[in-house]
N, C-alpha and C. Protein backbone atom coordinates (compact mmCIF):
# COMPACT_ATOMS: atom_id res chain seq x y z
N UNK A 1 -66.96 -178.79 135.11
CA UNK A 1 -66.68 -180.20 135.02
C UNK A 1 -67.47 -180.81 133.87
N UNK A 2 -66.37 -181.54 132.77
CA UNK A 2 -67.46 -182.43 132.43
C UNK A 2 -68.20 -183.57 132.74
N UNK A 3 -68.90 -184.51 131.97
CA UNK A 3 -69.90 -185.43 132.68
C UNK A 3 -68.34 -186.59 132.57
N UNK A 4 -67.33 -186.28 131.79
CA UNK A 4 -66.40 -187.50 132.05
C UNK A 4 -65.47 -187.39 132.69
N UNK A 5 -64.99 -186.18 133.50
CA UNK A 5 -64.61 -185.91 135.07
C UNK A 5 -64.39 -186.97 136.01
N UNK A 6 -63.37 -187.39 136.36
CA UNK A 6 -63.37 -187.98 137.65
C UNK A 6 -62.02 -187.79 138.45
N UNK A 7 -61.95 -187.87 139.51
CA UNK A 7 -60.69 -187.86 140.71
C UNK A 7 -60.49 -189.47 140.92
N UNK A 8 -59.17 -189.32 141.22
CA UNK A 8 -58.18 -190.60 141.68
C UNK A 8 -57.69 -190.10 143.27
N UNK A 9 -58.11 -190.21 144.08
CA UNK A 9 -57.71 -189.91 145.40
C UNK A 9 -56.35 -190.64 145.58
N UNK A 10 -55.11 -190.30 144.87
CA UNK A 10 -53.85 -190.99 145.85
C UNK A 10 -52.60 -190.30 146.00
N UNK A 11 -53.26 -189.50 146.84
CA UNK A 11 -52.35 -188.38 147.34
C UNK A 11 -52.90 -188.19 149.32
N UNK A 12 -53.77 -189.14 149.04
CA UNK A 12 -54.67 -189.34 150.59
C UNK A 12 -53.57 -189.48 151.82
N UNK A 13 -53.00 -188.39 152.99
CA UNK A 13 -51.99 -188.80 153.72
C UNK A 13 -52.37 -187.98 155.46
N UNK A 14 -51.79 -188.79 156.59
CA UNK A 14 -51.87 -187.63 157.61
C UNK A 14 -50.55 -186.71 157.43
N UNK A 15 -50.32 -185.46 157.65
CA UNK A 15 -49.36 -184.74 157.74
C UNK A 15 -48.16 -185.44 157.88
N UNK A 16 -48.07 -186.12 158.99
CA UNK A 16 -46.70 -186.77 160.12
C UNK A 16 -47.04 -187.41 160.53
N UNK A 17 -46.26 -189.15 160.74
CA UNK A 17 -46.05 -190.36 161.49
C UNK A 17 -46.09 -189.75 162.87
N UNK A 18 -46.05 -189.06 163.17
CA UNK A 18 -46.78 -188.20 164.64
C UNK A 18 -47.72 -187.81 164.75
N UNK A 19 -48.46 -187.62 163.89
CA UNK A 19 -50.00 -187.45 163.68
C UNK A 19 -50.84 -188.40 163.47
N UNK A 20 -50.13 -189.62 162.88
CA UNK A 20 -50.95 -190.86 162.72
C UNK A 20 -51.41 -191.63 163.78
N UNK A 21 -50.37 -191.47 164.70
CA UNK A 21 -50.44 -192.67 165.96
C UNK A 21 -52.12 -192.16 167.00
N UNK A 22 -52.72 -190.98 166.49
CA UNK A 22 -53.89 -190.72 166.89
C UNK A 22 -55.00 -191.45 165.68
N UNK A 23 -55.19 -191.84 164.99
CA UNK A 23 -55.60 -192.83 164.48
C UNK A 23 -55.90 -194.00 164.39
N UNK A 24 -56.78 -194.97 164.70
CA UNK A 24 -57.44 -195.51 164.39
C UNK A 24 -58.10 -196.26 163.01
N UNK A 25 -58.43 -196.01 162.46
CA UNK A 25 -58.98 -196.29 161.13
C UNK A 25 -59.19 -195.05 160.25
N UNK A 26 -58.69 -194.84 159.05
CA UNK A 26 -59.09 -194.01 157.93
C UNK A 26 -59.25 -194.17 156.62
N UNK A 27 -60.24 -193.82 155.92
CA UNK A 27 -60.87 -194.40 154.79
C UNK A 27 -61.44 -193.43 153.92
N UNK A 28 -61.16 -193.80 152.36
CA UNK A 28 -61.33 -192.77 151.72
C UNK A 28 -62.51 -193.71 150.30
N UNK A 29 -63.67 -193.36 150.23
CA UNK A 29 -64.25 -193.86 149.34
C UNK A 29 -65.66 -193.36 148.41
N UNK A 30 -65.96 -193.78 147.44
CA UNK A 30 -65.01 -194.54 146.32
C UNK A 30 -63.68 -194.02 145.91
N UNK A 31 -62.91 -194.68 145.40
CA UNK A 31 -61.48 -194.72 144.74
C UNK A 31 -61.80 -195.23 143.47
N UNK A 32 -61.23 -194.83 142.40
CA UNK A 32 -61.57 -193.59 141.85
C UNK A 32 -62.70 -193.04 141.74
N UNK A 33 -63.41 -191.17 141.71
CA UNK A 33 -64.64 -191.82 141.92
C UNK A 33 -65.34 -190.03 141.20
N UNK A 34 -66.44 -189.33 141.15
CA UNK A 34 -66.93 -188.16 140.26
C UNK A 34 -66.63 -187.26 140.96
N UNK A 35 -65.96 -186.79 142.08
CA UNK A 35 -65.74 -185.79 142.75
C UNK A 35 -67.15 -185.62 143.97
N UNK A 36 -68.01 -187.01 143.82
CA UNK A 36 -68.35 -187.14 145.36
C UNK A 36 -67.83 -188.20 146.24
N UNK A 37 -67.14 -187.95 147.32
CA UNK A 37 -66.48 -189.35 147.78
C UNK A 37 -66.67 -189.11 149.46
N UNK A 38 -66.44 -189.97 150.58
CA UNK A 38 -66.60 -190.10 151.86
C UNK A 38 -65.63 -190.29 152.39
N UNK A 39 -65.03 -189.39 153.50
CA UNK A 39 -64.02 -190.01 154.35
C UNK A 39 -64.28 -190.35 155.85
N UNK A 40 -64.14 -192.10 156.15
CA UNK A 40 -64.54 -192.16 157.41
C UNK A 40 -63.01 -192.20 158.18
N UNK A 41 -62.81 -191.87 159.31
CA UNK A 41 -61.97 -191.83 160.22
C UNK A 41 -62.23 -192.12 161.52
N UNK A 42 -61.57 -193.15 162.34
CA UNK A 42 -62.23 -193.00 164.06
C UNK A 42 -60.61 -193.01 164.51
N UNK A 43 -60.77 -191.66 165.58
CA UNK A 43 -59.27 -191.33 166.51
C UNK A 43 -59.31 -191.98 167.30
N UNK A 44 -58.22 -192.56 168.26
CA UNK A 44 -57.83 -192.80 169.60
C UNK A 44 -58.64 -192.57 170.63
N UNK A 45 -58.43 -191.16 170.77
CA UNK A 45 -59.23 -190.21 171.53
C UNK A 45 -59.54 -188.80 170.97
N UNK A 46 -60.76 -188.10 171.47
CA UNK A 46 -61.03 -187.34 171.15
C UNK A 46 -60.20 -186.03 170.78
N UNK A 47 -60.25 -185.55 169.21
CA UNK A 47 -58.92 -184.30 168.84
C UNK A 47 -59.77 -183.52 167.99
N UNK A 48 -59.05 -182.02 168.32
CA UNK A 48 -59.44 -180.86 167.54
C UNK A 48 -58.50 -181.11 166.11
N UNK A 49 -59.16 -181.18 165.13
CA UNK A 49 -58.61 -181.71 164.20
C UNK A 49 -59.20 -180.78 162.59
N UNK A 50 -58.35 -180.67 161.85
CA UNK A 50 -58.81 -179.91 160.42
C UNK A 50 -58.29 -180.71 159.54
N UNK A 51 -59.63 -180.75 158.65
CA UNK A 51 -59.74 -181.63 157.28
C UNK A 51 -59.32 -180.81 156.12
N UNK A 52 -58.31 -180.81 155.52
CA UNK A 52 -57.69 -179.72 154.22
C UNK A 52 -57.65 -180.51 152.87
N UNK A 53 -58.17 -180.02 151.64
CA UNK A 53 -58.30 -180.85 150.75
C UNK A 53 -57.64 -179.78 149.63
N UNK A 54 -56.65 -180.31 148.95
CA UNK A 54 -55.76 -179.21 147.64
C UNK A 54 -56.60 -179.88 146.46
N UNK A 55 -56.15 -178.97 145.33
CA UNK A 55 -56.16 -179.94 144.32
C UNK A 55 -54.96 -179.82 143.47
N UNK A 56 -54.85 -180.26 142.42
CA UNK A 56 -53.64 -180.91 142.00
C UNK A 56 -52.66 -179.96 141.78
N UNK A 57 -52.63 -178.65 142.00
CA UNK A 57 -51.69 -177.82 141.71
C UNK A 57 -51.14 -177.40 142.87
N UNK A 58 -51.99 -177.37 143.64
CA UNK A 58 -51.53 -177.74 145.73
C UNK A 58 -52.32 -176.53 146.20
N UNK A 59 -53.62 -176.11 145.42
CA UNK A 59 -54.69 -174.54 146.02
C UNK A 59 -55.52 -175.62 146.69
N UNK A 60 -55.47 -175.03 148.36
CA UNK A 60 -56.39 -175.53 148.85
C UNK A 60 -57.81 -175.12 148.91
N UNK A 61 -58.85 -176.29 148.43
CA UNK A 61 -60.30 -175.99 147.85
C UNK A 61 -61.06 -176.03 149.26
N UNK A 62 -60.54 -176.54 150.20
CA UNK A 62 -61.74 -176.98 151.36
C UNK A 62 -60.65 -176.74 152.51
N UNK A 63 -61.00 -176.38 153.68
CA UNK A 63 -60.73 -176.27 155.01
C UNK A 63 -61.77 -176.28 155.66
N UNK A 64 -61.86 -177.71 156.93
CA UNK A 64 -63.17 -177.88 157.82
C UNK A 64 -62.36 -178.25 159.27
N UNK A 65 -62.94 -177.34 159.94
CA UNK A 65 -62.25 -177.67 161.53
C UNK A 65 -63.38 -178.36 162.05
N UNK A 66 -62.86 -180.00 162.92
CA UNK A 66 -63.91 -179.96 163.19
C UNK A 66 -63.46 -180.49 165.22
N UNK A 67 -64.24 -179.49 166.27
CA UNK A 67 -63.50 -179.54 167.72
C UNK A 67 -63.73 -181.25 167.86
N UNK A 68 -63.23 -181.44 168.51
CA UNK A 68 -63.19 -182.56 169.88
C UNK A 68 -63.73 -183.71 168.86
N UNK A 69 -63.58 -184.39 167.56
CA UNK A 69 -63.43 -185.67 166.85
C UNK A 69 -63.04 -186.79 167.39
N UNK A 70 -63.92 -187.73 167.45
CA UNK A 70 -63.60 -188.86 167.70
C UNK A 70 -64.00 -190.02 166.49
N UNK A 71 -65.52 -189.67 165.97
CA UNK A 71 -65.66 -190.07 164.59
C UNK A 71 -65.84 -189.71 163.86
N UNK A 72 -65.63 -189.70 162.59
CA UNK A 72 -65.72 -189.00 161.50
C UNK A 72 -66.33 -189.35 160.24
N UNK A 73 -67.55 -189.25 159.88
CA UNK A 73 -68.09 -189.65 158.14
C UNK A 73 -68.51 -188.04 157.35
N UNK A 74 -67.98 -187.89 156.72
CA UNK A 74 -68.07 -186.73 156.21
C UNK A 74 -68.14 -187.17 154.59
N UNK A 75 -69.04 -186.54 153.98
CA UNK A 75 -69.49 -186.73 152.60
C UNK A 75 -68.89 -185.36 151.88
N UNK A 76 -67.77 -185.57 150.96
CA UNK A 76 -67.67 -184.69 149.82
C UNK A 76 -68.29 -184.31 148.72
N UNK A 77 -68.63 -183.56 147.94
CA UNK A 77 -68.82 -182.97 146.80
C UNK A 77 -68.12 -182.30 145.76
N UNK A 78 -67.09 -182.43 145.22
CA UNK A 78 -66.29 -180.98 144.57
C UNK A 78 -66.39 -181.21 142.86
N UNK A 79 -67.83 -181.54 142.61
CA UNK A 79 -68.18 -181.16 141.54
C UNK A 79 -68.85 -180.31 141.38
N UNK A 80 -69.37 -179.00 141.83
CA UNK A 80 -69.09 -178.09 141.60
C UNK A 80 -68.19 -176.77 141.82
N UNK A 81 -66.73 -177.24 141.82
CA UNK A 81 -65.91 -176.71 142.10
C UNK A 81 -65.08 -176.38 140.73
C-alpha cells in the first residue's frame, strides 16, 4: 500500500432482505477511509453470524465467525494486506 491508499466502502450489504430483518442497526465507519475502518452492528436477537470481506475483484480477504452475536464493534485493518 501506498501512503495515498484509501477504500470507499460502497459495496457494504446483508446477503438477503431475509437476512436483514435480523438487524437492528449497522454501521460502517469512516467512509471513505485508509483501510482501517469499524463496523458496529446490534441484531434482534442473538445469531451465529459470519463477517466476509472481498476486495474488489470479489477474493475474499477476511472470514470471522462470530457464535451467538448480539453486538457487534469490530475494528478493521487491511493495510497490511
Amino acid at each position: 500500500m501506498s501512503e495515498w491508499s484509501f477504500y470507499t466502502l460502497d459495496n457494504v450489504n446483508v446477503k438477503s432482505i431475509e437476512e436483514s430483518k435480523y438487524l437492528s442497526q449497522f454501521n460502517v465507519f469512516p467512509n471513505p477511509n485508509s483501510g482501517n475502518f469499524i463496523l458496529d452492528a446490534k441484531l434482534i436477537s442473538p445469531q451465529d453470524i459470519s463477517i466476509e470481506l472481498y476486495d474488489i475483484i470479489g477474493k475474499q480477504i477476511i472470514i470471522e465467525n462470530v457464535p451467538k452475536a448480539l453486538l457487534i464493534h469490530k475494528e478493521f485493518n487491511l493495510t497490511n494486506l
